[in-house]
C-alpha atoms as a PDB file:
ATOM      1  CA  UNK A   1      81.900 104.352 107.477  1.00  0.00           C
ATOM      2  CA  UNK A   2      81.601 100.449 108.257  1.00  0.00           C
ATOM      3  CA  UNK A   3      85.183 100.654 110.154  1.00  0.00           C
ATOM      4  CA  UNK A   4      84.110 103.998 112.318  1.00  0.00           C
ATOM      5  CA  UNK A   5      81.009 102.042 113.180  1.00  0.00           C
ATOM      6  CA  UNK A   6      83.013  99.358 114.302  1.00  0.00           C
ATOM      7  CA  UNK A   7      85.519 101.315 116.447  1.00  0.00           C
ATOM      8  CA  UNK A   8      82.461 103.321 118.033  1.00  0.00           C
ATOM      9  CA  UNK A   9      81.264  99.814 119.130  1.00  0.00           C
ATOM     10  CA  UNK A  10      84.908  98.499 120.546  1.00  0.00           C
ATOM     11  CA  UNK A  11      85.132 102.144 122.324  1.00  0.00           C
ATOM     12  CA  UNK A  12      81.753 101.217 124.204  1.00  0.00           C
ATOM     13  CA  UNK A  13      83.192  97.631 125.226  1.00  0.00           C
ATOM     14  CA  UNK A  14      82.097  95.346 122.729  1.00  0.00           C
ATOM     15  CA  UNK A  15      84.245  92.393 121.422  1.00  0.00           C
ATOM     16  CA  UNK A  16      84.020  92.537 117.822  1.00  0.00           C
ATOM     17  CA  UNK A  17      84.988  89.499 115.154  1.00  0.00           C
ATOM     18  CA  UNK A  18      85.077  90.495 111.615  1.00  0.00           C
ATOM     19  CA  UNK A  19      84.425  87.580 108.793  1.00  0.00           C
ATOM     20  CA  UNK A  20      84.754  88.357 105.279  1.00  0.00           C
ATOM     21  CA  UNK A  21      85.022  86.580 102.263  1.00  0.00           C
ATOM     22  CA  UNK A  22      83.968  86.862  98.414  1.00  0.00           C
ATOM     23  CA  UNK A  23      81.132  85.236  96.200  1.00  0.00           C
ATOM     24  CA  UNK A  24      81.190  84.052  92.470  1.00  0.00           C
ATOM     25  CA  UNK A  25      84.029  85.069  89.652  1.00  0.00           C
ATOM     26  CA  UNK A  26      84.420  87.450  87.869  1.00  0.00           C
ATOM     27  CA  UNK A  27      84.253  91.184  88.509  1.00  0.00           C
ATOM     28  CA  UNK A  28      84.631  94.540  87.263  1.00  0.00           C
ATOM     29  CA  UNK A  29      87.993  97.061  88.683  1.00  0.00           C
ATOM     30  CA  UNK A  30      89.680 100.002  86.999  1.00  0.00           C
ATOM     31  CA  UNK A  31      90.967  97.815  83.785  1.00  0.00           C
ATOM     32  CA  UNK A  32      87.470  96.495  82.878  1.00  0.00           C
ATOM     33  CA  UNK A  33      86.634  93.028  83.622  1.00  0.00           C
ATOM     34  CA  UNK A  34      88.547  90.089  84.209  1.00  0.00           C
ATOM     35  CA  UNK A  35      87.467  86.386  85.668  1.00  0.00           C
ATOM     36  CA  UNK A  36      91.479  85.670  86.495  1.00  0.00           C
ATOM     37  CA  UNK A  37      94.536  88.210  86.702  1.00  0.00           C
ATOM     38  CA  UNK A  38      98.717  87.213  87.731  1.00  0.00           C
ATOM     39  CA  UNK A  39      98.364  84.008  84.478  1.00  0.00           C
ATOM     40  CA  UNK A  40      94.968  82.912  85.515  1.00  0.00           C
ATOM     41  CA  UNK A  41      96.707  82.497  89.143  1.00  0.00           C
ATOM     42  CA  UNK A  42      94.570  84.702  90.906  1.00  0.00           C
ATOM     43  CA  UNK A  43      90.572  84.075  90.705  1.00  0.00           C
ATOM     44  CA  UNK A  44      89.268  88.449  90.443  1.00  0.00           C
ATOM     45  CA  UNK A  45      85.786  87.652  92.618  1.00  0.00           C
ATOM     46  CA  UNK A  46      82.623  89.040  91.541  1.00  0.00           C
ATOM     47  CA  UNK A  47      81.502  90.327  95.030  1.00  0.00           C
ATOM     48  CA  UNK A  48      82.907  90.952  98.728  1.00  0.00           C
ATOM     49  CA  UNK A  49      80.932  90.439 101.859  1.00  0.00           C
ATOM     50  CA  UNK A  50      81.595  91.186 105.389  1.00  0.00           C
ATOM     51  CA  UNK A  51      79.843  90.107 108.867  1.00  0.00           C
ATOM     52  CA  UNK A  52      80.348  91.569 112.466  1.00  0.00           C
ATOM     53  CA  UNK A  53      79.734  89.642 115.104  1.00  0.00           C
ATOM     54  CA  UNK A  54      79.351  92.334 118.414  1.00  0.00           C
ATOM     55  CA  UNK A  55      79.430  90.556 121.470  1.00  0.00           C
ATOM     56  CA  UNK A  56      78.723  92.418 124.366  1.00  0.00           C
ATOM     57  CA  UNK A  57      81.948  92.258 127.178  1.00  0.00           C
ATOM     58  CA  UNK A  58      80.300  91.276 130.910  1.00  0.00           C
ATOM     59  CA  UNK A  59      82.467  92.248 133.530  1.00  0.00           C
ATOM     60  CA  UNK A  60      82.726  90.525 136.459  1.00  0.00           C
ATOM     61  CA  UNK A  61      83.582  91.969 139.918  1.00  0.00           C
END
């Protein structure tokens, strides 16, 4: 839903920049919970966030 907004908004002539990143340790997937997976390697994050940034494009003539 998030991604068709996005391309709706690049089809109109916006310049898009998409920052994610995730918060905290320790989260919850399909084998239960886990704080680390791959030998405590791998941190499993507790939350994901994402920001657009739309800028409009001006054209110039």
């Amino acid at each position: 839903m998030l991604e068709e907004y996005c391309r709706k908004l690049v089809s109109e002539g916006n310049e898009l920049y998409i920052i994610a990143g995730t918060w905290g340790k320790g989260g919850e997937g399909d084998n239960g919970s886990a704080q680390t997976i791959v030998g405590s390697k791998l941190t499993v994050p507790a939350a994901l966030w994402k920001m657009i940034v739309v800028l409009p494009v001006i054209w110039h003539i």
